[in-house]
C-alpha atoms as a PDB file:
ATOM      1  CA  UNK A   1     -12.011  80.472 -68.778  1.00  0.00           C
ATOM      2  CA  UNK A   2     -11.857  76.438 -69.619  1.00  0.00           C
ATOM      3  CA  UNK A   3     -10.809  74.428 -66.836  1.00  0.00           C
ATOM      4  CA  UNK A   4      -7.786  72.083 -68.047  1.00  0.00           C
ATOM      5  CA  UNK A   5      -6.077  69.361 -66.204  1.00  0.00           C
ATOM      6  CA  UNK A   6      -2.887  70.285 -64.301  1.00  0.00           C
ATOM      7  CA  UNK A   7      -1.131  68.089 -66.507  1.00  0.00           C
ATOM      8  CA  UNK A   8      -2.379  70.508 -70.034  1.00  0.00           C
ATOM      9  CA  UNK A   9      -2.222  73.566 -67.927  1.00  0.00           C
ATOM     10  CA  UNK A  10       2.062  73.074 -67.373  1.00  0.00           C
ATOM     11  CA  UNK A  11       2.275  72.867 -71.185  1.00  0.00           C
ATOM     12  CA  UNK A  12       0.224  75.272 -72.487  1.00  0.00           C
ATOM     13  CA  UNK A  13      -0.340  79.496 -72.311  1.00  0.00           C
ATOM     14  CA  UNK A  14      -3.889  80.533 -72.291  1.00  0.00           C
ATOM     15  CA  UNK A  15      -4.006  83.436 -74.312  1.00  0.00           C
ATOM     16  CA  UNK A  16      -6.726  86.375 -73.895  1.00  0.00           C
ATOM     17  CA  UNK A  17      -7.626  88.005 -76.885  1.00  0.00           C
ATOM     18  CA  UNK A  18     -10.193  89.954 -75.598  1.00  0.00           C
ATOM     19  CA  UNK A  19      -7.986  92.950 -75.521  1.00  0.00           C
ATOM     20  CA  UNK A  20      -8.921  96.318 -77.795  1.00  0.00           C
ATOM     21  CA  UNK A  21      -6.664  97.971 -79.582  1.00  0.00           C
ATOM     22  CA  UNK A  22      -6.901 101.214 -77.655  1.00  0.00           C
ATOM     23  CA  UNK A  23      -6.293  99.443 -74.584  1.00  0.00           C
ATOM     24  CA  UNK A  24      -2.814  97.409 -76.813  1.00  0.00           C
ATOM     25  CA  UNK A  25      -2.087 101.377 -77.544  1.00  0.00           C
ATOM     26  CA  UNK A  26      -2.183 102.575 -74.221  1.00  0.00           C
ATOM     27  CA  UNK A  27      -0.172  99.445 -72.684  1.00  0.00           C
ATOM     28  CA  UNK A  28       2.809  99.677 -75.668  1.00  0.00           C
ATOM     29  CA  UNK A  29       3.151 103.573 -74.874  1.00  0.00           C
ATOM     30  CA  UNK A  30       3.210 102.753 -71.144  1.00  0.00           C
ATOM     31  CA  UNK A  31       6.151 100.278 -71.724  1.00  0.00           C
ATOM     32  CA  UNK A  32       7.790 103.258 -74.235  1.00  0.00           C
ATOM     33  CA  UNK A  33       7.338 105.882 -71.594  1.00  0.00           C
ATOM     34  CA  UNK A  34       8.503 103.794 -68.372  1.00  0.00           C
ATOM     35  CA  UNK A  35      11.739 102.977 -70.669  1.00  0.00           C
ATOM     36  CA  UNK A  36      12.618 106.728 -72.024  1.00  0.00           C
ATOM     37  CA  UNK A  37      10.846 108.986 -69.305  1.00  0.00           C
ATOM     38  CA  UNK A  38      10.691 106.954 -65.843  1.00  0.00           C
ATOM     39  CA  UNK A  39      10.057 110.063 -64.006  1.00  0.00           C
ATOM     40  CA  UNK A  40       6.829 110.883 -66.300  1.00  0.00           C
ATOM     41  CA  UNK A  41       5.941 107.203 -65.602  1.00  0.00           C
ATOM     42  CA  UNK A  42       6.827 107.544 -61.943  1.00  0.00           C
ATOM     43  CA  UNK A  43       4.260 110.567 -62.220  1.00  0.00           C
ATOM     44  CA  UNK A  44       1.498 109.565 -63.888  1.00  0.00           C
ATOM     45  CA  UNK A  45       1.716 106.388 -60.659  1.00  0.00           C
ATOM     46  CA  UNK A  46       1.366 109.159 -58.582  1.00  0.00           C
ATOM     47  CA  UNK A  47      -1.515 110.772 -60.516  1.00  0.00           C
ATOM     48  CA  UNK A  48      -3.272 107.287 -60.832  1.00  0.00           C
ATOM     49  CA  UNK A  49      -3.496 106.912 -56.892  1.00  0.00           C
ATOM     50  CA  UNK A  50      -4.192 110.334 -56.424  1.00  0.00           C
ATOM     51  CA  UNK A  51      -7.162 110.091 -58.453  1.00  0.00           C
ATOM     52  CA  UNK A  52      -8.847 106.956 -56.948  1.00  0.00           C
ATOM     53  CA  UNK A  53      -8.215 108.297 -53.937  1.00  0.00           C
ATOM     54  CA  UNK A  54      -9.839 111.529 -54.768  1.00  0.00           C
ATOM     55  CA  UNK A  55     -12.978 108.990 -56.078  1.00  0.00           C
ATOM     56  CA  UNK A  56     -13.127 107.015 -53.112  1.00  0.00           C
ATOM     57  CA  UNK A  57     -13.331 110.635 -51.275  1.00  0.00           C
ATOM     58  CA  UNK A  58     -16.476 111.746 -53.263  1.00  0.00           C
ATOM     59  CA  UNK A  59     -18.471 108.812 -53.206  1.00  0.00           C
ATOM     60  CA  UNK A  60     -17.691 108.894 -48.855  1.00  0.00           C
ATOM     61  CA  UNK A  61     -19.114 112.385 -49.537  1.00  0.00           C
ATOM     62  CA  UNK A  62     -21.925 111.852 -51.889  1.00  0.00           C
ATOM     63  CA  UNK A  63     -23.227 108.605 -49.130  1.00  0.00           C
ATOM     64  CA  UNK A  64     -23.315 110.943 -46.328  1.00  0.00           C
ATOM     65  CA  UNK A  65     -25.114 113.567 -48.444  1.00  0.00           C
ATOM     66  CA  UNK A  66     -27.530 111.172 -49.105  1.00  0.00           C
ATOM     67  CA  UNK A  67     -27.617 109.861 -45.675  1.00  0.00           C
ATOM     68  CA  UNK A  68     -28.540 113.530 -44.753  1.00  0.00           C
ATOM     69  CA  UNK A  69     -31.055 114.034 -47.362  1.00  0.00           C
ATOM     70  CA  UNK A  70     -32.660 110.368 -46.055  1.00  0.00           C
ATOM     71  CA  UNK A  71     -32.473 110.781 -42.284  1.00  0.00           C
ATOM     72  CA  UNK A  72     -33.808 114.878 -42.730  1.00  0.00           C
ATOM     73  CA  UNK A  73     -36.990 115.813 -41.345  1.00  0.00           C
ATOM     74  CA  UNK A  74     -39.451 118.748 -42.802  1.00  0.00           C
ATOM     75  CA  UNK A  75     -37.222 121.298 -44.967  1.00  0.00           C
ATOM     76  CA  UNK A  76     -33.872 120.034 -46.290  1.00  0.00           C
ATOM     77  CA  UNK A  77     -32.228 124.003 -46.315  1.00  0.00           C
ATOM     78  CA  UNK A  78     -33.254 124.493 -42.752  1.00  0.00           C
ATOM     79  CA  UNK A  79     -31.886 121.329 -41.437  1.00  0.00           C
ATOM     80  CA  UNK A  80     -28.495 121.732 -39.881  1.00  0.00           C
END
């Protein structure tokens, strides 16, 4: 991003236009949905958290796996 003075910055709005048109899809049908169906938007909130929580959960699974596999000694299966 360009680096204006404090003076510029007051009077202007940097724009990004770095955004697709997918991602302009899925923001104007979030906006749609939150206005006609709040409890589907409510949901999907729910969902959202849900699932990075369930991601942060297998990748705390996968490191100790790995851990295992790294601090095993002789044959993996046998190790307990």
């Amino acid at each position: 991003n360009p680096h204006y003075s404090p003076e510029t910055s007051v009077k202007v709005t940097l724009l990004n236009f770095a955004i697709t048109p997918t991602g302009l899809e899925d923001q104007m049908l979030g906006i749609v949905v939150a206005k006609e169906r709040p409890d589907l938007e409510e949901q999907k909130n729910e969902l959202v958290v849900q699932n990075a929580k369930m991601n942060k959960d297998l990748k705390e699974i996968e490191d100790d796996i790995l851990k295992l596999l790294a601090t095993s000694d002789g044959d993996v299966l046998a190790d307990d």
